[in-house]
N, C-alpha and C. Protein backbone atom coordinates (compact mmCIF):
# COMPACT_ATOMS: atom_id res chain seq x y z
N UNK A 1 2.46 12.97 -1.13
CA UNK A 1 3.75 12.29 -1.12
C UNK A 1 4.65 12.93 -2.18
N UNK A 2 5.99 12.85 -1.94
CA UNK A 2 7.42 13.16 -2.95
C UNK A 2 7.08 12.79 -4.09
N UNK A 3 7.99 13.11 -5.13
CA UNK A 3 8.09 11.81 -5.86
C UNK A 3 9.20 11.08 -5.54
N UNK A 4 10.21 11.08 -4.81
CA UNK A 4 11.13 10.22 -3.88
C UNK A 4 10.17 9.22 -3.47
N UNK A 5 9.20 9.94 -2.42
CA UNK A 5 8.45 8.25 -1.37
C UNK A 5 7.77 7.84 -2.32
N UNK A 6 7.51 8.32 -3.49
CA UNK A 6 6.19 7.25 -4.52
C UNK A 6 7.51 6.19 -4.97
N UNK A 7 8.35 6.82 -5.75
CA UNK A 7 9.22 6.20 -6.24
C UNK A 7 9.82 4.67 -5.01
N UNK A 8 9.81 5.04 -3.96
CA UNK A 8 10.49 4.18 -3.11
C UNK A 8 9.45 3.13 -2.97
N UNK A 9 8.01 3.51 -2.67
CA UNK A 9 6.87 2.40 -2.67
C UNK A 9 6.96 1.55 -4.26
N UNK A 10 7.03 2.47 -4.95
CA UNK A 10 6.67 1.29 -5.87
C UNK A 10 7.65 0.63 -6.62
N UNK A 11 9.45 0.85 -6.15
CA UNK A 11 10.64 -0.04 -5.61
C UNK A 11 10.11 -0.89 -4.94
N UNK A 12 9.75 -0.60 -3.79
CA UNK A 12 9.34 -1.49 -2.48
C UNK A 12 8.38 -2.64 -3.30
N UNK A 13 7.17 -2.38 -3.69
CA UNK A 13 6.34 -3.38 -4.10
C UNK A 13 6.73 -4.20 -5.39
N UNK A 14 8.03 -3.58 -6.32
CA UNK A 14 8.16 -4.87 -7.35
C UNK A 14 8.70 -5.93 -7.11
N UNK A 15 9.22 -5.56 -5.61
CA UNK A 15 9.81 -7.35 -5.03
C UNK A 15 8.98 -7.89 -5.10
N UNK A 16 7.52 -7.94 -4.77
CA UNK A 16 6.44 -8.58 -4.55
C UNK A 16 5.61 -8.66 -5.74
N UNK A 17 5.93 -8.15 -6.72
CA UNK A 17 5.35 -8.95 -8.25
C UNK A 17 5.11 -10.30 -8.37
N UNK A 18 6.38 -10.62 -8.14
CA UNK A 18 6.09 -12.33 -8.29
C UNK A 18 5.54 -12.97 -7.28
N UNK A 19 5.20 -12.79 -5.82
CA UNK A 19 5.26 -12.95 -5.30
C UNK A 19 3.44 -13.72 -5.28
N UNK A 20 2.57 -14.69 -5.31
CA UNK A 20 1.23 -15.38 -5.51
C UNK A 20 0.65 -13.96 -4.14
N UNK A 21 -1.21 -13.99 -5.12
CA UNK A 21 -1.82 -13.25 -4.11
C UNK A 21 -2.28 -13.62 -2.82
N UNK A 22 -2.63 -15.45 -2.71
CA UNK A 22 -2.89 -16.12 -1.40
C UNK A 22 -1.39 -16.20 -0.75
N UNK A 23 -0.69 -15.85 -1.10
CA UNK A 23 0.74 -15.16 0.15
C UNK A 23 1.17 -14.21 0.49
N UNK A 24 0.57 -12.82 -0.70
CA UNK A 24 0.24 -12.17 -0.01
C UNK A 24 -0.69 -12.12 1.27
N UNK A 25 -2.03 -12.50 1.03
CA UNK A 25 -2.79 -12.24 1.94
C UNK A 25 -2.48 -13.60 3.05
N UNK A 26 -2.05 -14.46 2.96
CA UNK A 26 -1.29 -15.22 4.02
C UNK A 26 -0.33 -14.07 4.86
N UNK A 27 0.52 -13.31 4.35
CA UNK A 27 1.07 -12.63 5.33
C UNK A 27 0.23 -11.45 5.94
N UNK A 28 -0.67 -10.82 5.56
CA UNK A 28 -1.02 -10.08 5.85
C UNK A 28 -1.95 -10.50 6.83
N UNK A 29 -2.70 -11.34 7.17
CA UNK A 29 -3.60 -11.95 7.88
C UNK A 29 -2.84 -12.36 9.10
N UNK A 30 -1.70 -12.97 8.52
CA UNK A 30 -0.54 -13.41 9.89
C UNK A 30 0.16 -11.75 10.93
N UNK A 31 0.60 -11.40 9.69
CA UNK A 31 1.61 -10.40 10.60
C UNK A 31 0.90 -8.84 10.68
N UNK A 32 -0.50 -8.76 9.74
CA UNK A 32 -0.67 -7.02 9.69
C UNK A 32 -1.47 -6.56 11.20
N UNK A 33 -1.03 -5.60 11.38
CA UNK A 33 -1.78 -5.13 12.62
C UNK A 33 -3.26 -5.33 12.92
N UNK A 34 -3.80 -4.57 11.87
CA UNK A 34 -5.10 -4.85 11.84
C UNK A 34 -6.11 -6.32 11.75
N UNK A 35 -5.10 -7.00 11.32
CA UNK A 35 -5.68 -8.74 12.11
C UNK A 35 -4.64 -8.76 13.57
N UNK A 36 -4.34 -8.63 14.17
CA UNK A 36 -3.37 -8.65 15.28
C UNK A 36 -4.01 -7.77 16.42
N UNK A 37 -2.85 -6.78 16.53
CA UNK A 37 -3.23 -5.58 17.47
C UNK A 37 -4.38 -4.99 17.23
N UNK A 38 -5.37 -4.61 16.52
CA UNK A 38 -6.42 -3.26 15.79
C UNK A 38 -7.29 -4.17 15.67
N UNK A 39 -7.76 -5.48 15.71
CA UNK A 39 -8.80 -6.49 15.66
C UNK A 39 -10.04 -5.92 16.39
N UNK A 40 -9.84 -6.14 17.63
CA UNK A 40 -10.95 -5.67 18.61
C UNK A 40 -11.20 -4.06 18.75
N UNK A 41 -12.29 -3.49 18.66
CA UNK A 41 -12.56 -2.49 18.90
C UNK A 41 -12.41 -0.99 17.94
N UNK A 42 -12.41 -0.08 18.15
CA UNK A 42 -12.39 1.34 17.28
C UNK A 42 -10.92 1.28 17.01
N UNK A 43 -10.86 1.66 15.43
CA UNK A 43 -9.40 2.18 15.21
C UNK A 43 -8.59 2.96 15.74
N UNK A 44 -7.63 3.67 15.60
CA UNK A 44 -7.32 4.42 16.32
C UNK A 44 -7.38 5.96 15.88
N UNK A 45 -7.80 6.97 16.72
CA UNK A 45 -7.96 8.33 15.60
C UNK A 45 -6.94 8.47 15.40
N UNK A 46 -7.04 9.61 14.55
CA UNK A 46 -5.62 10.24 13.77
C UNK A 46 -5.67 11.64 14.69
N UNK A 47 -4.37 11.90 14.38
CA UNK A 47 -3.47 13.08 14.92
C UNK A 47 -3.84 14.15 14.56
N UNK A 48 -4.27 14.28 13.33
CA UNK A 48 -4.60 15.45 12.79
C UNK A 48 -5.49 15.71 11.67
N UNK A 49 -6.50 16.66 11.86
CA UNK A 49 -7.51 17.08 11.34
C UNK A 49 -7.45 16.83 9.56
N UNK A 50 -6.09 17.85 9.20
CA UNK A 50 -5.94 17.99 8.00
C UNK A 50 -5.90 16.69 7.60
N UNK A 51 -6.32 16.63 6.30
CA UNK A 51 -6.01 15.18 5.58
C UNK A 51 -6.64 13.68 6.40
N UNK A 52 -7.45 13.69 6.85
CA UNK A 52 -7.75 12.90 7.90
C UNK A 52 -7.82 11.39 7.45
N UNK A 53 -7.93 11.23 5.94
CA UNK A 53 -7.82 9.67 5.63
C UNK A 53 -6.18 9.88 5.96
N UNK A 54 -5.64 10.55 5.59
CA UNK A 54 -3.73 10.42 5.64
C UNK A 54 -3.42 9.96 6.89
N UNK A 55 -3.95 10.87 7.43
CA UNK A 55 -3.54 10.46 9.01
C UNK A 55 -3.87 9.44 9.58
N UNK A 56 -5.14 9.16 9.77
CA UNK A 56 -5.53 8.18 9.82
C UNK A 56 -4.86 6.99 9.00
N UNK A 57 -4.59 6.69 7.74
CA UNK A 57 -4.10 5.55 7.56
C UNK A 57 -2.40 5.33 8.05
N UNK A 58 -2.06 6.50 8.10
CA UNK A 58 -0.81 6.62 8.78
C UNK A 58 -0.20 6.02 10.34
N UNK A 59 -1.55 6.42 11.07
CA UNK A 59 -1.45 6.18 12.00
C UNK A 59 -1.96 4.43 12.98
N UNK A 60 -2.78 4.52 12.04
CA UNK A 60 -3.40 3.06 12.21
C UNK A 60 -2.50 2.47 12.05
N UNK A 61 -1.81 2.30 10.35
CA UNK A 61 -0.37 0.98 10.18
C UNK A 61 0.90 1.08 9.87
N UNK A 62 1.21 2.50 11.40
CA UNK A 62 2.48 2.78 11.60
C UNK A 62 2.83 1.76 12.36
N UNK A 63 3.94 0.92 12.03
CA UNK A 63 4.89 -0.10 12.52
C UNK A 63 4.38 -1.61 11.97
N UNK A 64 3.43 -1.47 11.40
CA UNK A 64 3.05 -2.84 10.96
C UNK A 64 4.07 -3.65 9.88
N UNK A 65 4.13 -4.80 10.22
CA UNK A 65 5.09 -5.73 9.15
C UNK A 65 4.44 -5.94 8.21
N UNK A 66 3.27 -5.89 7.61
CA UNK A 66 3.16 -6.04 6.98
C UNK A 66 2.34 -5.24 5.51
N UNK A 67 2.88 -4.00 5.61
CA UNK A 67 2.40 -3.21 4.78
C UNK A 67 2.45 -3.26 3.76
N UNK A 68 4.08 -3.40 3.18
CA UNK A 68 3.98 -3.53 1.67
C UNK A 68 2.76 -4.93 1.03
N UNK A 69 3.30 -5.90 1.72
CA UNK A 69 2.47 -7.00 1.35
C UNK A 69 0.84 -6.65 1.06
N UNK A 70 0.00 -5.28 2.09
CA UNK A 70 -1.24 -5.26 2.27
C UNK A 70 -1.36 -4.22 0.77
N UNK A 71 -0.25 -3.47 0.77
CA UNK A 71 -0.25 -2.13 -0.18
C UNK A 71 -0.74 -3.13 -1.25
N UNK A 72 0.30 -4.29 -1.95
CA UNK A 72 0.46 -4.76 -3.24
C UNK A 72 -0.99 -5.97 -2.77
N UNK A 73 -1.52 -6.59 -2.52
CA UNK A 73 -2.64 -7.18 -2.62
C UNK A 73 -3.89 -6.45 -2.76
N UNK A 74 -4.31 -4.77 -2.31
CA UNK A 74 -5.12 -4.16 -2.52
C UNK A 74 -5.16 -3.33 -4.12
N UNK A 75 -4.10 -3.31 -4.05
CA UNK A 75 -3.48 -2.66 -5.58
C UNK A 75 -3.80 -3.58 -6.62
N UNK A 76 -3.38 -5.30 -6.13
CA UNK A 76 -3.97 -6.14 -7.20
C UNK A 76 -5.75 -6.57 -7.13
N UNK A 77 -6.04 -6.65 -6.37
CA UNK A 77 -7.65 -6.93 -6.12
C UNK A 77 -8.53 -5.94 -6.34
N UNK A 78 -8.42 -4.86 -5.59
CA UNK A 78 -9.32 -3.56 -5.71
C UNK A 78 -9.09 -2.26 -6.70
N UNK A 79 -7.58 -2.06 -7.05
CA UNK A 79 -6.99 -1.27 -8.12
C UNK A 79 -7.85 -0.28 -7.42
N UNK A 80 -8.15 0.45 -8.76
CA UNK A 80 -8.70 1.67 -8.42
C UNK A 80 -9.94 2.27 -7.92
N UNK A 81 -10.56 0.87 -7.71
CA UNK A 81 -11.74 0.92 -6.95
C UNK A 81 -11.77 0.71 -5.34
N UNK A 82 -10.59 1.09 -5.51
CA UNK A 82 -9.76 0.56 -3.57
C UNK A 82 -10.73 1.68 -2.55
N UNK A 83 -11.34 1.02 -1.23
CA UNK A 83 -11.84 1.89 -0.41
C UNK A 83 -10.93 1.88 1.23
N UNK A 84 -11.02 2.55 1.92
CA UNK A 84 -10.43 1.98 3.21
C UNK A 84 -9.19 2.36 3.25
N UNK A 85 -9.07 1.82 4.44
CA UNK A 85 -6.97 2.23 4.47
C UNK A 85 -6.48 1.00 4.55
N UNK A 86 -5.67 0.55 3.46
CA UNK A 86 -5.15 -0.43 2.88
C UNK A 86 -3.35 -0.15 3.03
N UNK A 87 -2.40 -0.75 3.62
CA UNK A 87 -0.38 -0.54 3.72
C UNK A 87 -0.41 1.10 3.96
N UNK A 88 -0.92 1.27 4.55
CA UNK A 88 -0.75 2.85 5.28
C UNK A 88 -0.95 4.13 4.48
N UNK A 89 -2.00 3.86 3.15
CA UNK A 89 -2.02 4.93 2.24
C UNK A 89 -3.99 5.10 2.45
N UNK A 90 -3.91 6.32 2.59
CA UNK A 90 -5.44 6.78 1.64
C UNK A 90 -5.79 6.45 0.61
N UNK A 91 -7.31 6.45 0.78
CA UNK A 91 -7.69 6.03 -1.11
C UNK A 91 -7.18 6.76 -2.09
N UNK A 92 -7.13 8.00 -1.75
CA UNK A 92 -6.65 9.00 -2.79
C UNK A 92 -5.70 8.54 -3.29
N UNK A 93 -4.56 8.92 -2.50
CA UNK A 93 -2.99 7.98 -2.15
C UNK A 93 -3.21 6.45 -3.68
N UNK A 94 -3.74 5.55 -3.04
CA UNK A 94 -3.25 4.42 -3.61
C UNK A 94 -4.31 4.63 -5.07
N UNK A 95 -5.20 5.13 -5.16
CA UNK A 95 -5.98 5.51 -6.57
C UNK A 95 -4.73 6.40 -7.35
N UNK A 96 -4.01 6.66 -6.77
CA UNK A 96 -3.09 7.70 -7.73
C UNK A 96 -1.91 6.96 -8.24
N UNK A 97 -1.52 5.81 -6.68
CA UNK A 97 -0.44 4.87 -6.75
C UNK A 97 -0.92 4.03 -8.05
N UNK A 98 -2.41 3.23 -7.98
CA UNK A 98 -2.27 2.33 -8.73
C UNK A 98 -2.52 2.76 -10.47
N UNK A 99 -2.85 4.26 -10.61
CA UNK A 99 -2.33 4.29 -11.85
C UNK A 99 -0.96 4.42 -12.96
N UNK A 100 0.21 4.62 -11.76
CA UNK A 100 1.38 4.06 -12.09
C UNK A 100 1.50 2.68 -12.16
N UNK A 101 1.54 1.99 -10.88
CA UNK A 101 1.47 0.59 -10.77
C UNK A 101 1.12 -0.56 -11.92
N UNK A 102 0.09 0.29 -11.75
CA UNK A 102 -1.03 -0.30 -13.34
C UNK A 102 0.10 -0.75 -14.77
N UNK A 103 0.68 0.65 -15.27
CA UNK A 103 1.21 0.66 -15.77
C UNK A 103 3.07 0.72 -16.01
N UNK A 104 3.42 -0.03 -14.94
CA UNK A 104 4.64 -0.10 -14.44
C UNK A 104 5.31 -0.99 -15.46
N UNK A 105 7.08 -0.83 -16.01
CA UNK A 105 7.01 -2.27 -16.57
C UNK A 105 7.58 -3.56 -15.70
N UNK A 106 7.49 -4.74 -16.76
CA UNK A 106 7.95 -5.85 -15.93
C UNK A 106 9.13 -5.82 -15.39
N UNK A 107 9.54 -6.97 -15.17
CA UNK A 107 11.25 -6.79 -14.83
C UNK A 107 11.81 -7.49 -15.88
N UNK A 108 11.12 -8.12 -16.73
CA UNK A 108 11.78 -8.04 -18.01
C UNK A 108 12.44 -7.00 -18.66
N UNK A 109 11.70 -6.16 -18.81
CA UNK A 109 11.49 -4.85 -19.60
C UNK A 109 12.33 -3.73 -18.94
N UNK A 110 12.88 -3.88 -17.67
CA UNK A 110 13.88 -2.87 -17.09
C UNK A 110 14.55 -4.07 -15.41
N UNK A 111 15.71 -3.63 -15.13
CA UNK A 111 15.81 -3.93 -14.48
C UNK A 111 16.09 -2.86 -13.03
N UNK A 112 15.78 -1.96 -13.31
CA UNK A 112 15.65 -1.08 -11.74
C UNK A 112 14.14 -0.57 -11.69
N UNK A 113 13.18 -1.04 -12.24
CA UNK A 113 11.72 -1.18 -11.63
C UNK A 113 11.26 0.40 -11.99
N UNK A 114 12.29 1.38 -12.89
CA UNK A 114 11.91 2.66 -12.94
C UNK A 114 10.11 2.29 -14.17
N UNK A 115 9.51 3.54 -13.86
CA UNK A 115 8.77 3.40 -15.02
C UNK A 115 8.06 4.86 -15.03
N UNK A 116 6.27 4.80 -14.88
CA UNK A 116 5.37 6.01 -15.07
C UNK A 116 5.91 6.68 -13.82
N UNK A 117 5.23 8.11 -13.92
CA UNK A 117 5.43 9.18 -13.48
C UNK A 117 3.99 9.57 -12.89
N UNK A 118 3.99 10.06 -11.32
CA UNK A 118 2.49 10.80 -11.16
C UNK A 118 2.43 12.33 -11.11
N UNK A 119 3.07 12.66 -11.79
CA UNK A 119 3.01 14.14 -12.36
C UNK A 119 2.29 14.28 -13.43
């Protein structure tokens, strides 16, 4: 990923700071694909060889409503011990995400959610 799309995910997820973890996972249970559409049966493969968790998580919870919500509840529960494809990222992916995350500041502490760097 950029550092544009990191930057935009983890914009995207400080709405959901405040937001309690049983509502997270209330929405995610309600609206994410994978309780919905992807319930029954084999996931779906991925497109392409290279990168195959990428793709694969790409492809599995492309269009799902409820990604950010799944991103920021795996980020808070599993951190960096995250396995699986969790809001459309690889482990790699969100092991890299949540050591920014980790250390992001509040919204006390800034108000445009800027913070760490994964460079």
């Amino acid at each position: 990923m950029t550092r544009d799309q990191w930057d935009d995910v983890l914009h995207r997820l400080a709405g959901l700071d405040q937001v309690p973890s049983d509502v997270l996972r209330d929405a995610v249970e309600r609206d994410g694909l994978c309780h919905t559409t992807h319930r029954e049966g084999e996931p779906p493969e991925p497109d392409t060889a290279e990168e195959p968790d990428s793709a694969l998580a790409a492809h599995f919870c492309a269009g799902c409503a409820a990604q950010d919500e799944c991103l920021a509840l795996e980020l808070r529960t599993a951190g960096a011990e995250t396995h699986g494809i969790w809001g459309g990222l690889a482990e790699h992916d969100r092991r890299a995400l949540h050591r920014v995350w980790a250390h992001r500041p509040s919204d006390s502490e800034t108000s445009d959610h800027e913070g760490g760097s994964l460079s």
